[in-house]
PDB file of N, CA and C in Angstrom:
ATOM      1  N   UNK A   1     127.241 128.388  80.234  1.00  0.00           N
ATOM      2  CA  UNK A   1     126.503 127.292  80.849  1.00  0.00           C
ATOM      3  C   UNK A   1     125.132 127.799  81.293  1.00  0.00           C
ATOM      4  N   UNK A   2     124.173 126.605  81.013  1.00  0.00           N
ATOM      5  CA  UNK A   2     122.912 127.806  81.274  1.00  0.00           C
ATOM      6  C   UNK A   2     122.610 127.443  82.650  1.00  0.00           C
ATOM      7  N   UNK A   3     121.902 128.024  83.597  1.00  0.00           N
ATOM      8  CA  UNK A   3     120.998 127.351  84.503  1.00  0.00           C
ATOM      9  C   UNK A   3     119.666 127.286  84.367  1.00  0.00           C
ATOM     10  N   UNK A   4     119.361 126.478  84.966  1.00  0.00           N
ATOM     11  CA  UNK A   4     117.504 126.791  84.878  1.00  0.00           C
ATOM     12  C   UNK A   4     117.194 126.633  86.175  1.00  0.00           C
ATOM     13  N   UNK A   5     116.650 127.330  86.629  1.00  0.00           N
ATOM     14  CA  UNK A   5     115.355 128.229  87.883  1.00  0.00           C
ATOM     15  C   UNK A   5     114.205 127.478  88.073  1.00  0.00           C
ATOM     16  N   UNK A   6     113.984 126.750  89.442  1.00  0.00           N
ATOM     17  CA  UNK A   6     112.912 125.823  89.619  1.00  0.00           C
ATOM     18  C   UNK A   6     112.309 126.440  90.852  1.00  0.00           C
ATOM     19  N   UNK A   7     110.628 127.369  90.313  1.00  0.00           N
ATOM     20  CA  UNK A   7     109.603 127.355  91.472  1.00  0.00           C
ATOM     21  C   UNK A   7     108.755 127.026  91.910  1.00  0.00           C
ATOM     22  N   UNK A   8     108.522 126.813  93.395  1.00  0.00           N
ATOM     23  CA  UNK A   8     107.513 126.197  93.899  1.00  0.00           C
ATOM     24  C   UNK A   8     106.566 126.639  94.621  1.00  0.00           C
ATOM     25  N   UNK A   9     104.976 126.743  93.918  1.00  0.00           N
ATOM     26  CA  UNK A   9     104.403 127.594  93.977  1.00  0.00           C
ATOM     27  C   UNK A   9     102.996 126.172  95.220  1.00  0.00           C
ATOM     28  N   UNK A  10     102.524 127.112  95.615  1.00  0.00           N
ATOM     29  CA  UNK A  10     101.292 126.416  96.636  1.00  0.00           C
ATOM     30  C   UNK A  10     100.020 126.509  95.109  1.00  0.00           C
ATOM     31  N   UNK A  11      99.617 125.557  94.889  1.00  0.00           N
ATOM     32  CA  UNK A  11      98.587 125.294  93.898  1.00  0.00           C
ATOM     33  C   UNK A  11      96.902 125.532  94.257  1.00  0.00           C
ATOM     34  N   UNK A  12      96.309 126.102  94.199  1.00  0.00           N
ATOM     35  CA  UNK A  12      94.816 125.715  94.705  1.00  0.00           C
ATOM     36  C   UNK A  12      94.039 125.123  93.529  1.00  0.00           C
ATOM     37  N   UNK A  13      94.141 125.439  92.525  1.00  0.00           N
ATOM     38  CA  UNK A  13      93.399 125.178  91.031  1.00  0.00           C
ATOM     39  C   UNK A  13      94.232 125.199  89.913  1.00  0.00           C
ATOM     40  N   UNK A  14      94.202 123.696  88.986  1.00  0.00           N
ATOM     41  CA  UNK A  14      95.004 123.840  88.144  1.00  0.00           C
ATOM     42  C   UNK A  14      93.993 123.108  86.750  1.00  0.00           C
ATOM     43  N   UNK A  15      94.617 123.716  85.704  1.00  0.00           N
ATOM     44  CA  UNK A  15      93.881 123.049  84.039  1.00  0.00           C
ATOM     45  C   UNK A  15      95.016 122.819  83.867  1.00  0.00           C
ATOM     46  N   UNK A  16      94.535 121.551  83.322  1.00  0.00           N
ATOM     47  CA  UNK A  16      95.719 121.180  82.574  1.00  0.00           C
ATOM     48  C   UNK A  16      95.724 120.868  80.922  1.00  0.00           C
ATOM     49  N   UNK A  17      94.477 121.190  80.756  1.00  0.00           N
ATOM     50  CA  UNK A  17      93.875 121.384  78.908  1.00  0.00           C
ATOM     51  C   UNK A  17      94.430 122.985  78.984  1.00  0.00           C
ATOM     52  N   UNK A  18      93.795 123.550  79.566  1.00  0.00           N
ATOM     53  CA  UNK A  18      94.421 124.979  78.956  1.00  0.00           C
ATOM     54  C   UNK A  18      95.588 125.712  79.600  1.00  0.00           C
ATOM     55  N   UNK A  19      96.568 125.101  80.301  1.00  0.00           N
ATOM     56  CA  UNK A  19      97.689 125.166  80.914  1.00  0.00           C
ATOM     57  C   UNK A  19      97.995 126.549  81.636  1.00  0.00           C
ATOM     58  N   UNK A  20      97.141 126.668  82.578  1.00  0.00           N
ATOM     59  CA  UNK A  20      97.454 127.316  83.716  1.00  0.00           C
ATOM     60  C   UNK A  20      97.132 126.884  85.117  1.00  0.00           C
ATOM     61  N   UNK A  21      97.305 127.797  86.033  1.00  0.00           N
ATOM     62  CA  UNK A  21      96.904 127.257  87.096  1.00  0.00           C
ATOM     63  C   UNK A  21      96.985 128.213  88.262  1.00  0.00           C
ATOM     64  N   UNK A  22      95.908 128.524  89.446  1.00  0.00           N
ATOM     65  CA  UNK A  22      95.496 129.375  90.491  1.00  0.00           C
ATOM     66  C   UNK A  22      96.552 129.137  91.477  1.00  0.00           C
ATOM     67  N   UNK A  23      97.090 129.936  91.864  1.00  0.00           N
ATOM     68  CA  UNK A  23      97.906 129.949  93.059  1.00  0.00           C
ATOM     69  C   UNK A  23      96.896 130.385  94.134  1.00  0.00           C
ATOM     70  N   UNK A  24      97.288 130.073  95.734  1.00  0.00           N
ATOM     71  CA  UNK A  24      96.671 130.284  96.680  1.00  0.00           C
ATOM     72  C   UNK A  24      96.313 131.671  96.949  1.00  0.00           C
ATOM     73  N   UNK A  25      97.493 132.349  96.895  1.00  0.00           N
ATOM     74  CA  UNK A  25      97.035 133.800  96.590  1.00  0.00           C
ATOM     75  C   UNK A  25      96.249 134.615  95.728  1.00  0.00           C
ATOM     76  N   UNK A  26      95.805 133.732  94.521  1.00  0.00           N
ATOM     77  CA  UNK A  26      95.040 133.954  93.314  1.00  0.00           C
ATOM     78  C   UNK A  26      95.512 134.856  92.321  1.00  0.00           C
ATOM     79  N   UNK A  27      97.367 134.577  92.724  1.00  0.00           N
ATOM     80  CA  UNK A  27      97.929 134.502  91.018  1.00  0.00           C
ATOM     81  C   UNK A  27      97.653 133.603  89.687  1.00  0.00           C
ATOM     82  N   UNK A  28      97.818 133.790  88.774  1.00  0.00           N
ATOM     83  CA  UNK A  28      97.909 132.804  87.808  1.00  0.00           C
ATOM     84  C   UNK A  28      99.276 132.466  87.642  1.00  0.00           C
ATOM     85  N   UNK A  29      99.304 131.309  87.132  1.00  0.00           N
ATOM     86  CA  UNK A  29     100.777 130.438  86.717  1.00  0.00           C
ATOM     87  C   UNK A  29     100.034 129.932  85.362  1.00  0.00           C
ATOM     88  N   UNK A  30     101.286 130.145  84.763  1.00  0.00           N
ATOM     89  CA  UNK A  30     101.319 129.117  83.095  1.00  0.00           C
ATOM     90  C   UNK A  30     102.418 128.269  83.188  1.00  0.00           C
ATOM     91  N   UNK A  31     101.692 127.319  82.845  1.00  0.00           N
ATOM     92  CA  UNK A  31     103.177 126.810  82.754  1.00  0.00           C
ATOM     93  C   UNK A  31     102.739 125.887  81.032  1.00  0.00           C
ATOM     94  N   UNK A  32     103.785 125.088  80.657  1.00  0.00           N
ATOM     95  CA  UNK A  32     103.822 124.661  79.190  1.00  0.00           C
ATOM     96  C   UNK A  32     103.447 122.753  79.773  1.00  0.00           C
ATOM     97  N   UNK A  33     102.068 122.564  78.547  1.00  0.00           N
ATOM     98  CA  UNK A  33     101.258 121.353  79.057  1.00  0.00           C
ATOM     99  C   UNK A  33     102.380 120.457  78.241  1.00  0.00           C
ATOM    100  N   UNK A  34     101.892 119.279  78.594  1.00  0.00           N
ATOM    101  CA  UNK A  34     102.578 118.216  78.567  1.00  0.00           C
ATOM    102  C   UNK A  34     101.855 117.398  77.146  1.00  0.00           C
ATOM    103  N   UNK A  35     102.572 117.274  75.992  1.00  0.00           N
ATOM    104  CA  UNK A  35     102.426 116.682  75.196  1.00  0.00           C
ATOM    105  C   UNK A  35     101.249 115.812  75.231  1.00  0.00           C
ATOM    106  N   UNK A  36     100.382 115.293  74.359  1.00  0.00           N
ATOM    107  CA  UNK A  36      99.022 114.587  74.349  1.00  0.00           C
ATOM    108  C   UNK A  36      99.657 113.521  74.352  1.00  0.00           C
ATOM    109  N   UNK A  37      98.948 112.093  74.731  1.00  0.00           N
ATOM    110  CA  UNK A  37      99.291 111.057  74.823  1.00  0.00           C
ATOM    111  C   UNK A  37      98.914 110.068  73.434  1.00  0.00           C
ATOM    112  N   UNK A  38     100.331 109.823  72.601  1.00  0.00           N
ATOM    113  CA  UNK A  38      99.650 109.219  71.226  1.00  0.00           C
ATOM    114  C   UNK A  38      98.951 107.781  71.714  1.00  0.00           C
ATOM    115  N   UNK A  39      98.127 107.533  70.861  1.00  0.00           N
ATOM    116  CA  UNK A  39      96.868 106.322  71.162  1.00  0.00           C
ATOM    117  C   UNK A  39      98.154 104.898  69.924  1.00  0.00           C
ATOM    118  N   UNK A  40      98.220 104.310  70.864  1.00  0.00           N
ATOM    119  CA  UNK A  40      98.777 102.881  70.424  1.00  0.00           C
ATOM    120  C   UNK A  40      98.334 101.492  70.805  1.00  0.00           C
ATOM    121  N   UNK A  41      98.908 101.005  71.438  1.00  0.00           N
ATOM    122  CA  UNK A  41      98.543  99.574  71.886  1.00  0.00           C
ATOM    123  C   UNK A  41      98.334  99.465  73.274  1.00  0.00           C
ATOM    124  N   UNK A  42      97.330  98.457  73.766  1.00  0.00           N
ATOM    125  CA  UNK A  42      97.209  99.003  75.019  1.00  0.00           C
ATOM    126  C   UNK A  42      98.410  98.404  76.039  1.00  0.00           C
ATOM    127  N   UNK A  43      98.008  98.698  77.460  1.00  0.00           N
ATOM    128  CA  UNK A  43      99.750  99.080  78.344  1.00  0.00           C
ATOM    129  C   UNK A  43     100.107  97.394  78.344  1.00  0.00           C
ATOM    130  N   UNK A  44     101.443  97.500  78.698  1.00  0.00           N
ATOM    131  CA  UNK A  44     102.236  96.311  78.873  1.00  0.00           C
ATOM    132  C   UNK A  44     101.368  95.522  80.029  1.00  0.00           C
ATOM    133  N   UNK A  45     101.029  96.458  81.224  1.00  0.00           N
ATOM    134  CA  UNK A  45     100.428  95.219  82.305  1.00  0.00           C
ATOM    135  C   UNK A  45      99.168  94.861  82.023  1.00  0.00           C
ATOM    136  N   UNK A  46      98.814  95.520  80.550  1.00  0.00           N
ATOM    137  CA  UNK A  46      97.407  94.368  79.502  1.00  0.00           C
ATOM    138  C   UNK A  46      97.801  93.426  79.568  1.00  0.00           C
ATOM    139  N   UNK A  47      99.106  93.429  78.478  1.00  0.00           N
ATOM    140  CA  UNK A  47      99.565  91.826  77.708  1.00  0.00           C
ATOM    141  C   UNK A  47     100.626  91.047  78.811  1.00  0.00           C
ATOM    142  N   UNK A  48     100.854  91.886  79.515  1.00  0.00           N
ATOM    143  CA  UNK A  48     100.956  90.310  80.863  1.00  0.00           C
ATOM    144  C   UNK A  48     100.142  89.397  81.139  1.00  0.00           C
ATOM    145  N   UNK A  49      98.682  90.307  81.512  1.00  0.00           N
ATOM    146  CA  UNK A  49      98.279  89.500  82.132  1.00  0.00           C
ATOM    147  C   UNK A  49      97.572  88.836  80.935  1.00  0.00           C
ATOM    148  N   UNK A  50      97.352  89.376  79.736  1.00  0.00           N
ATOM    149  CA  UNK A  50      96.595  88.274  78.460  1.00  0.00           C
ATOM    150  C   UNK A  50      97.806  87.494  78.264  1.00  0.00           C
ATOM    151  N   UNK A  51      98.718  87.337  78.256  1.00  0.00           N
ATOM    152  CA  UNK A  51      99.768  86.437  77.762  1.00  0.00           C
ATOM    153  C   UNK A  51     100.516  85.631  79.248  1.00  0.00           C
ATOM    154  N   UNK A  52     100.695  86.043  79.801  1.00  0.00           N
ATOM    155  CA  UNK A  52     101.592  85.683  80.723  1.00  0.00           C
ATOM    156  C   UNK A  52     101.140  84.630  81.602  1.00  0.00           C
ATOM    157  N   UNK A  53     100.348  85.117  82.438  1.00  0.00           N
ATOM    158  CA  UNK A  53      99.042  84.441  83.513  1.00  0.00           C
ATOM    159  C   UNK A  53      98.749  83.022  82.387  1.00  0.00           C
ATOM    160  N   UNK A  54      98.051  83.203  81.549  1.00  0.00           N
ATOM    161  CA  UNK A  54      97.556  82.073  81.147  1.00  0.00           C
ATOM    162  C   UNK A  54      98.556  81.047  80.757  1.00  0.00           C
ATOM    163  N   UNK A  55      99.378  81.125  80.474  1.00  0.00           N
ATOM    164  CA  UNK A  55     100.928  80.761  80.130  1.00  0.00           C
ATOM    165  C   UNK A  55     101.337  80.186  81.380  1.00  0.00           C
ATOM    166  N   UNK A  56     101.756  80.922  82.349  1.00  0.00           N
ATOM    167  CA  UNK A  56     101.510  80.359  83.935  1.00  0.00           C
ATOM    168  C   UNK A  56     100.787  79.120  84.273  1.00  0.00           C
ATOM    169  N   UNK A  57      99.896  79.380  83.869  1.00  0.00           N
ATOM    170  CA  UNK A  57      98.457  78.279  84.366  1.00  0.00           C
ATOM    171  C   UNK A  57      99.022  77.186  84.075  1.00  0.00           C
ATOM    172  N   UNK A  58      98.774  76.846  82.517  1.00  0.00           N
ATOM    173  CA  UNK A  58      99.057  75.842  81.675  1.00  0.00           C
ATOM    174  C   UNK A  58     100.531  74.982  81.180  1.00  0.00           C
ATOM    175  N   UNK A  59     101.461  75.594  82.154  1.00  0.00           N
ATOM    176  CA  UNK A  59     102.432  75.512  82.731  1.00  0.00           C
ATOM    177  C   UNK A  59     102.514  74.538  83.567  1.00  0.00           C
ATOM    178  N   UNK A  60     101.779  74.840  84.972  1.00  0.00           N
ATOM    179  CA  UNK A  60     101.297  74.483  86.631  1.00  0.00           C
ATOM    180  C   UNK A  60     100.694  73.445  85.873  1.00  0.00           C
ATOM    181  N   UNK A  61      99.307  73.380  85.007  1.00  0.00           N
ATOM    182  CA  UNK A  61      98.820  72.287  85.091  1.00  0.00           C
ATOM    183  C   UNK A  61      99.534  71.369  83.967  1.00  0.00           C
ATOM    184  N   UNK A  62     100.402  71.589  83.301  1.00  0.00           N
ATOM    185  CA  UNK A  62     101.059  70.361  82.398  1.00  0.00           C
ATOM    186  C   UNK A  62     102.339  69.941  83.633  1.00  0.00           C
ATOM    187  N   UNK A  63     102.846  70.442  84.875  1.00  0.00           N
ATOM    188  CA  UNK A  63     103.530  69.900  85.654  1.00  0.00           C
ATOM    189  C   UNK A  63     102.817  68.811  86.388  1.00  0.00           C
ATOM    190  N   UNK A  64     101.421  69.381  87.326  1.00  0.00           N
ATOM    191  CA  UNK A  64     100.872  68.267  87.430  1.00  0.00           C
ATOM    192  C   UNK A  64     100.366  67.193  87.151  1.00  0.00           C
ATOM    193  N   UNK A  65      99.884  67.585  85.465  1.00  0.00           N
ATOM    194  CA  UNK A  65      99.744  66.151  84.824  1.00  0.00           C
ATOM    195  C   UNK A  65     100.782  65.210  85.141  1.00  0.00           C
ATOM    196  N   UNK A  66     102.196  65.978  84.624  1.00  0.00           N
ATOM    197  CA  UNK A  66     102.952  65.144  84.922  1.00  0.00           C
ATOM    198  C   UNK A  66     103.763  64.385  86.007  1.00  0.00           C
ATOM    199  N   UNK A  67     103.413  65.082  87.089  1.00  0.00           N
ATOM    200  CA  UNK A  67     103.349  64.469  88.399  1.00  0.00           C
ATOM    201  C   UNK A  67     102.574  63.371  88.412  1.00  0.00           C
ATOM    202  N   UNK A  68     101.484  63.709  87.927  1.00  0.00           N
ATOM    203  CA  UNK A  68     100.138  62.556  88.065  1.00  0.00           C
ATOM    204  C   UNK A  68     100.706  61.054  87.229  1.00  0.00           C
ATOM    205  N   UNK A  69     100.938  61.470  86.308  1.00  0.00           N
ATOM    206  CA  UNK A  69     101.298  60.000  85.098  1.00  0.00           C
ATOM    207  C   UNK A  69     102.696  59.277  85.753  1.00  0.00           C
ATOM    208  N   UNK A  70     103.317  60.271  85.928  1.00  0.00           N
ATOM    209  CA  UNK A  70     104.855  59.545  86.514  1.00  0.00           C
ATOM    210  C   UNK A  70     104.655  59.119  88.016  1.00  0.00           C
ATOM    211  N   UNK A  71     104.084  58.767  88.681  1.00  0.00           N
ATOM    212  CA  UNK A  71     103.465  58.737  89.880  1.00  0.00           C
ATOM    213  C   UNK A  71     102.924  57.161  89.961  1.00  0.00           C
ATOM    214  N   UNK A  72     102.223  56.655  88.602  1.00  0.00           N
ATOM    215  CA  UNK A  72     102.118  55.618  88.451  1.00  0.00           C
ATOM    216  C   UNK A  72     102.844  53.967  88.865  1.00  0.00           C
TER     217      UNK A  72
END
């Protein structure tokens, strides 16, 4: 069974393009960077609010129309 070993180091300066980083004492730490971020579509709370919100609206105002006409 393996374990794995988690340390926690006081940070003063860190890269995170070239994956190291200054400890307070002015050791170095490496540690392994974090995968690049692939370029896709943009984030979900984009197309909420392009889709959703307006959807909302036109919603609200086809209720009040119809408040308005049946009201008659």
């Amino acid at each position: 069974m393996n374990s794995t070993k988690y340390h926690l180091y006081s940070v003063h300066m860190i890269s995170e393009d070239e994956g190291w980083a200054v400890g307070l004492e002015g050791t170095i730490l490496h540690y392994k960077k974090k995968p690049e971020q692939l370029e896709g579509p943009p984030a979900l709370s984009l197309w909420i609010m392009l889709l959703i919100i307006p959807l909302t609206i036109s919603i609200f105002a086809g209720f009040l129309y119809w408040k308005k006409s049946s009201g008659k």
